[in-house]
Structures are given as C-alpha cells and as structure tokens.
PDB file of N, CA and C in Angstrom:
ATOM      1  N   UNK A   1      17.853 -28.147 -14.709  1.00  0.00           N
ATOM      2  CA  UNK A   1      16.901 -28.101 -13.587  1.00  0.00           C
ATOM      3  C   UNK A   1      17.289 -26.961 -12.623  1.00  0.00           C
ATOM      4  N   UNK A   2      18.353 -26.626 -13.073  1.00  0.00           N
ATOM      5  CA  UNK A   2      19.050 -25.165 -11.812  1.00  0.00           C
ATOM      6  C   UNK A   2      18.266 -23.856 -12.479  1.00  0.00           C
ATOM      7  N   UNK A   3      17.827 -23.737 -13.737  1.00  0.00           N
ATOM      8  CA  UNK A   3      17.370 -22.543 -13.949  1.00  0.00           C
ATOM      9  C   UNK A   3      15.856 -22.713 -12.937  1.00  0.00           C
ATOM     10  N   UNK A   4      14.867 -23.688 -12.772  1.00  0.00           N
ATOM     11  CA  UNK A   4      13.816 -23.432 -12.296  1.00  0.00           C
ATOM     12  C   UNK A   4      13.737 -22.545 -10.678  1.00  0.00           C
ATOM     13  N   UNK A   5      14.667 -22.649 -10.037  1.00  0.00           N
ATOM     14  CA  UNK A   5      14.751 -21.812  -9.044  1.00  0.00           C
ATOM     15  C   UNK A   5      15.048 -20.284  -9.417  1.00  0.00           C
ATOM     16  N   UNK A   6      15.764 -19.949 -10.204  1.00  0.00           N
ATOM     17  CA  UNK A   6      16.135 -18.880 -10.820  1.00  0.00           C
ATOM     18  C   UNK A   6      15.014 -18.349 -11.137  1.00  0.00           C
ATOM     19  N   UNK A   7      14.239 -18.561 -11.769  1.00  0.00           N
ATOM     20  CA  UNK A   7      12.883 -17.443 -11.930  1.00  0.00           C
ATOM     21  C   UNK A   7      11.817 -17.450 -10.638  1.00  0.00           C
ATOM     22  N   UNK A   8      12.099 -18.598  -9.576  1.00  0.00           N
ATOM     23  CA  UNK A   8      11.610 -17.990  -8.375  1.00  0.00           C
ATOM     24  C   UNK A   8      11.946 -16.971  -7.838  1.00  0.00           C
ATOM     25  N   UNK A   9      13.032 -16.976  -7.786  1.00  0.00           N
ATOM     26  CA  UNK A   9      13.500 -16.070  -7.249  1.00  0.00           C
ATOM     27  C   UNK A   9      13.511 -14.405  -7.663  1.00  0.00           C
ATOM     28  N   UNK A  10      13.246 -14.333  -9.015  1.00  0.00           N
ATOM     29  CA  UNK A  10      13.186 -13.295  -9.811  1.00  0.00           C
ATOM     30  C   UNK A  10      12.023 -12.838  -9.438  1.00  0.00           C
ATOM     31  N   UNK A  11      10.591 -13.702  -9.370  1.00  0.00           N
ATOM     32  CA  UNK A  11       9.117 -13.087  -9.086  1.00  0.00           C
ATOM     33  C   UNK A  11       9.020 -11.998  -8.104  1.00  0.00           C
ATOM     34  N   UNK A  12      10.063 -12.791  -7.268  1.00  0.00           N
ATOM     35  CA  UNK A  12       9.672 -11.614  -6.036  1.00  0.00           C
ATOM     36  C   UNK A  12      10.413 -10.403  -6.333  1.00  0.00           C
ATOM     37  N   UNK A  13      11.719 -10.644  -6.710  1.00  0.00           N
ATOM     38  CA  UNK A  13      12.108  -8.589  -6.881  1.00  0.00           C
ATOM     39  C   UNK A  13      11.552  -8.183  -7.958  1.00  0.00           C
ATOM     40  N   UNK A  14      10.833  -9.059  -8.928  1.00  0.00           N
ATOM     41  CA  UNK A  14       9.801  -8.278 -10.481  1.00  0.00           C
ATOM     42  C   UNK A  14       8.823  -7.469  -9.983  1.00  0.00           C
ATOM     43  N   UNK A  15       8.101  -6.770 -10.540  1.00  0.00           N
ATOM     44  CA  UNK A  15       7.565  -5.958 -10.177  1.00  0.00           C
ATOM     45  C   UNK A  15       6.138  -6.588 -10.889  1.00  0.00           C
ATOM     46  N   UNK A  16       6.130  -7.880 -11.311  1.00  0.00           N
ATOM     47  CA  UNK A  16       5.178  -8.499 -12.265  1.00  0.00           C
ATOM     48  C   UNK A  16       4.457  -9.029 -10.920  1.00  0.00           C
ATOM     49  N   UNK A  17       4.761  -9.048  -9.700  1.00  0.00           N
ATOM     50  CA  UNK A  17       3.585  -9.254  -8.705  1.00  0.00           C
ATOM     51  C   UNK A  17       3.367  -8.376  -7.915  1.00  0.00           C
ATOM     52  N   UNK A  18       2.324  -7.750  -8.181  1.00  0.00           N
ATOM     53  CA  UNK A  18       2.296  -6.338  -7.330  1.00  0.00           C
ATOM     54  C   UNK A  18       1.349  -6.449  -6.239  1.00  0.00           C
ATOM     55  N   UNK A  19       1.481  -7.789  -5.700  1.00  0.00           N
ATOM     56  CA  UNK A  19       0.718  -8.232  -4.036  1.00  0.00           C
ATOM     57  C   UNK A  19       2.012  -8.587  -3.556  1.00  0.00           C
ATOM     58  N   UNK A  20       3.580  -8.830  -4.458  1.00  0.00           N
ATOM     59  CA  UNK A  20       4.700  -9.311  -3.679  1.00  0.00           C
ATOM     60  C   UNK A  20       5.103  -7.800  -3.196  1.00  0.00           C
ATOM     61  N   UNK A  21       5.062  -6.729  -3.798  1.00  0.00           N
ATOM     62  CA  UNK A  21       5.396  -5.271  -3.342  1.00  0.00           C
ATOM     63  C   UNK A  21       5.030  -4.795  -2.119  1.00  0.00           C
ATOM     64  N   UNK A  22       3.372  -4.717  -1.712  1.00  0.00           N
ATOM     65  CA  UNK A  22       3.023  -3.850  -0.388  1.00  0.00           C
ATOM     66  C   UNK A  22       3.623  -5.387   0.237  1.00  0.00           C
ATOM     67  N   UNK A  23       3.534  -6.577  -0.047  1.00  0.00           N
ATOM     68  CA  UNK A  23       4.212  -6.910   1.530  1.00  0.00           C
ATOM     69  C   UNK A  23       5.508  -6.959   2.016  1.00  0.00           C
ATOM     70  N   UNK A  24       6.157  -6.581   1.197  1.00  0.00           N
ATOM     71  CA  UNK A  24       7.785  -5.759   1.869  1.00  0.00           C
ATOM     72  C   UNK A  24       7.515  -4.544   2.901  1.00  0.00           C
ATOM     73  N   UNK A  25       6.173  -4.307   2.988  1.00  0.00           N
ATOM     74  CA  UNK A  25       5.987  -3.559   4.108  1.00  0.00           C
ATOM     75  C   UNK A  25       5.804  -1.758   3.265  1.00  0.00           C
ATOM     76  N   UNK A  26       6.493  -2.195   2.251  1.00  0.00           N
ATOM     77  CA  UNK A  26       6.441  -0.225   1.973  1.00  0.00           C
ATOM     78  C   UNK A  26       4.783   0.041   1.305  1.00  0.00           C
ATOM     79  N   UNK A  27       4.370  -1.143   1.165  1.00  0.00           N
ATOM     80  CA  UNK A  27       2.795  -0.758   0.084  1.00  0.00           C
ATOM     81  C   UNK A  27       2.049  -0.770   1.630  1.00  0.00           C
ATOM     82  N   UNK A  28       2.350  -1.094   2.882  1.00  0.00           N
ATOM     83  CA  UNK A  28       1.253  -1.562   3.804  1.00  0.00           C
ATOM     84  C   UNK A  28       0.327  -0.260   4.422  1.00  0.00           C
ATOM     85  N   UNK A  29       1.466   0.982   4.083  1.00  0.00           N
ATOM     86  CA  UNK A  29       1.182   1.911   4.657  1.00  0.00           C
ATOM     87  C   UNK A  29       0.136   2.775   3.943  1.00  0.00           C
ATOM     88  N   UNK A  30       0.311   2.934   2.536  1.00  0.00           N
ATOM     89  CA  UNK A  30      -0.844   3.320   1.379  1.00  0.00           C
ATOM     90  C   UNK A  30      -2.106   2.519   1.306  1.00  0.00           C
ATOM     91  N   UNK A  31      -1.437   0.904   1.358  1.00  0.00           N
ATOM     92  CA  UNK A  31      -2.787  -0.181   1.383  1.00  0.00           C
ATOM     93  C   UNK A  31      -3.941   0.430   2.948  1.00  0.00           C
ATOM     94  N   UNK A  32      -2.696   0.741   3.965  1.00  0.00           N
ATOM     95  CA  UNK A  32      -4.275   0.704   5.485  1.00  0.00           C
ATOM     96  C   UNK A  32      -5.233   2.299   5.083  1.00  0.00           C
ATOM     97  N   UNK A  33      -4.498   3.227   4.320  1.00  0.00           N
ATOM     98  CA  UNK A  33      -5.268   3.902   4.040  1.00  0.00           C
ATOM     99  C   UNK A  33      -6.058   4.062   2.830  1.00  0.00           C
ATOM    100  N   UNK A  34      -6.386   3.154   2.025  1.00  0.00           N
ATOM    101  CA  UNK A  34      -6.968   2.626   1.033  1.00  0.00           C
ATOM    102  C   UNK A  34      -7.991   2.173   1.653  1.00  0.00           C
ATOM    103  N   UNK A  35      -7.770   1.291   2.373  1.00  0.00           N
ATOM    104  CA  UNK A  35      -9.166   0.683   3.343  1.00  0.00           C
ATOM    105  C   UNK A  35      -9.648   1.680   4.120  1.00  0.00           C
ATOM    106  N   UNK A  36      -9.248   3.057   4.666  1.00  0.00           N
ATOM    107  CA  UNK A  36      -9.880   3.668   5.979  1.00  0.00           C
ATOM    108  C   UNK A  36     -10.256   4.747   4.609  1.00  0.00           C
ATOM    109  N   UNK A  37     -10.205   4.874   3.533  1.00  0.00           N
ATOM    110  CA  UNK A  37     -11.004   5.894   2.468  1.00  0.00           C
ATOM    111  C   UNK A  37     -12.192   5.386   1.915  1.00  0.00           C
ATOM    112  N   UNK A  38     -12.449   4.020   1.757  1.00  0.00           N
ATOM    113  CA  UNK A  38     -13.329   2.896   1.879  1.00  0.00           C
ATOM    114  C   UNK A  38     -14.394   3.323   2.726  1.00  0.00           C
ATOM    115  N   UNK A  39     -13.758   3.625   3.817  1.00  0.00           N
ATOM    116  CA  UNK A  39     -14.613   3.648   5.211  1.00  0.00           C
ATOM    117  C   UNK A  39     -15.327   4.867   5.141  1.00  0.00           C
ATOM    118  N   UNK A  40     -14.688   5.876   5.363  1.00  0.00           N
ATOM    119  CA  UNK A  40     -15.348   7.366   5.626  1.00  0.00           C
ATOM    120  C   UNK A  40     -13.927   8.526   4.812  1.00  0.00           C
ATOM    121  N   UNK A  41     -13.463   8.264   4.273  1.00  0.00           N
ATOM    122  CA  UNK A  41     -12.520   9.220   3.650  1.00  0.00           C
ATOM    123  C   UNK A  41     -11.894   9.583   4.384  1.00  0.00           C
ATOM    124  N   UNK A  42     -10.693   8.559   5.423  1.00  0.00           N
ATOM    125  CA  UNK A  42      -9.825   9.193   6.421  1.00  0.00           C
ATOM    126  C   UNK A  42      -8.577  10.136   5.430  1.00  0.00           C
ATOM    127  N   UNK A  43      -8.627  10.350   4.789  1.00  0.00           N
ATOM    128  CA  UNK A  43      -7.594  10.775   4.074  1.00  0.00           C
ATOM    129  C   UNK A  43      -7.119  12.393   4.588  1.00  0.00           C
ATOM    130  N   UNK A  44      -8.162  12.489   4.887  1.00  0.00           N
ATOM    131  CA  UNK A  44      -8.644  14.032   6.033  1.00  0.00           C
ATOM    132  C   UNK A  44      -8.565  14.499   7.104  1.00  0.00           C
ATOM    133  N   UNK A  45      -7.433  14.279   8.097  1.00  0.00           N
ATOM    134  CA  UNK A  45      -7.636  14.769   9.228  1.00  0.00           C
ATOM    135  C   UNK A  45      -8.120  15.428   9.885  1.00  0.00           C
ATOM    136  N   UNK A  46      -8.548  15.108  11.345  1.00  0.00           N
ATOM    137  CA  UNK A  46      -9.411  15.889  11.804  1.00  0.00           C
ATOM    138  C   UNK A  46      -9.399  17.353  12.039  1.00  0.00           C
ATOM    139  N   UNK A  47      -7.828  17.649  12.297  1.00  0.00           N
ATOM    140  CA  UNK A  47      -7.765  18.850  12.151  1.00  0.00           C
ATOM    141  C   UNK A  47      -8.080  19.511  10.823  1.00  0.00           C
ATOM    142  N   UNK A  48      -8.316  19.616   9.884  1.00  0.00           N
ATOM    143  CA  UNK A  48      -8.191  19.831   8.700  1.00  0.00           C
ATOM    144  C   UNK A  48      -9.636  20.253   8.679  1.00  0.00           C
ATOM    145  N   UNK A  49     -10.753  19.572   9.414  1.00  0.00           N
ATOM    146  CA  UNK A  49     -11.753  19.752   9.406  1.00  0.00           C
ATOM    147  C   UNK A  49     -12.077  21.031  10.656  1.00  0.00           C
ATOM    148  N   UNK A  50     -11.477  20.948  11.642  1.00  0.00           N
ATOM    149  CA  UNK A  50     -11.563  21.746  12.712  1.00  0.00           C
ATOM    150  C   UNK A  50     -11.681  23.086  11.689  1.00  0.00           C
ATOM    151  N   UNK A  51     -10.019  23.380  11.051  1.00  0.00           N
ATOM    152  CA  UNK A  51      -9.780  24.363  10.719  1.00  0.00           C
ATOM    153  C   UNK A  51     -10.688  25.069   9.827  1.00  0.00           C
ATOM    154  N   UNK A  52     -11.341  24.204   8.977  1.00  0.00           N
ATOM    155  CA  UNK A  52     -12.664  24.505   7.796  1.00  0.00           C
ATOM    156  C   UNK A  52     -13.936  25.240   8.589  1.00  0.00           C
ATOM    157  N   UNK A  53     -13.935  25.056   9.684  1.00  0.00           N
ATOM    158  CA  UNK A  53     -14.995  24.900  11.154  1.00  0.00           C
ATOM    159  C   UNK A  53     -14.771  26.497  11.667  1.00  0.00           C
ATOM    160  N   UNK A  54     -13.649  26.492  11.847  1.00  0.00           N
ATOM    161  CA  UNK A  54     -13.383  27.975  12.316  1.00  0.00           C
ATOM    162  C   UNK A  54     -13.290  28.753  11.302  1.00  0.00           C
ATOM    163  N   UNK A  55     -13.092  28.608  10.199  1.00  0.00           N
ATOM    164  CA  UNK A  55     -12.810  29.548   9.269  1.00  0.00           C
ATOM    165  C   UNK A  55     -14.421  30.314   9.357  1.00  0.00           C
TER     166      UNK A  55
END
C-alpha cells in the first residue's frame, strides 16, 4: 500500500501532465500570452508597430 503514494507523487514532476507544468508558474507566462494572441495578436508590440509607421 506504500507504493500508491509513490506514483502520486511522480505525476507531478512527469511531464505526463502538462496542466501540472504551466502551474509551477514557468508555463504562466507563455500561457497569458497565448490568450492576449487570441485577442488581437499582442505578440507585437506597440513599438514595433510605431517603427513600421515611420519607416
């Protein structure tokens, strides 16, 4: 009955749940811009556009 904790514990550092990954915080930052490319393609800063503007 001691192994059943043992593969709890494994799920989370596996890489076999990849919703347990962004919430260690390192996926959160790719995930908010996933949603704001969704939106209007923030992927683009505004400057980026300025500069296209003046050219």
């Amino acid at each position: 009955m001691s192994e059943r904790p043992e593969p709890d514990e494994h799920t989370a550092d596996a890489p076999e749940d990849p919703r347990q990954l962004p919430d260690d915080g390192l996926g959160q930052s790719p995930e908010l811009e996933t949603i704001d490319v969704d939106g209007d393609e923030p992927t683009v800063p505004p400057e980026s556009e300025e500069g296209t503007e003046s050219r």
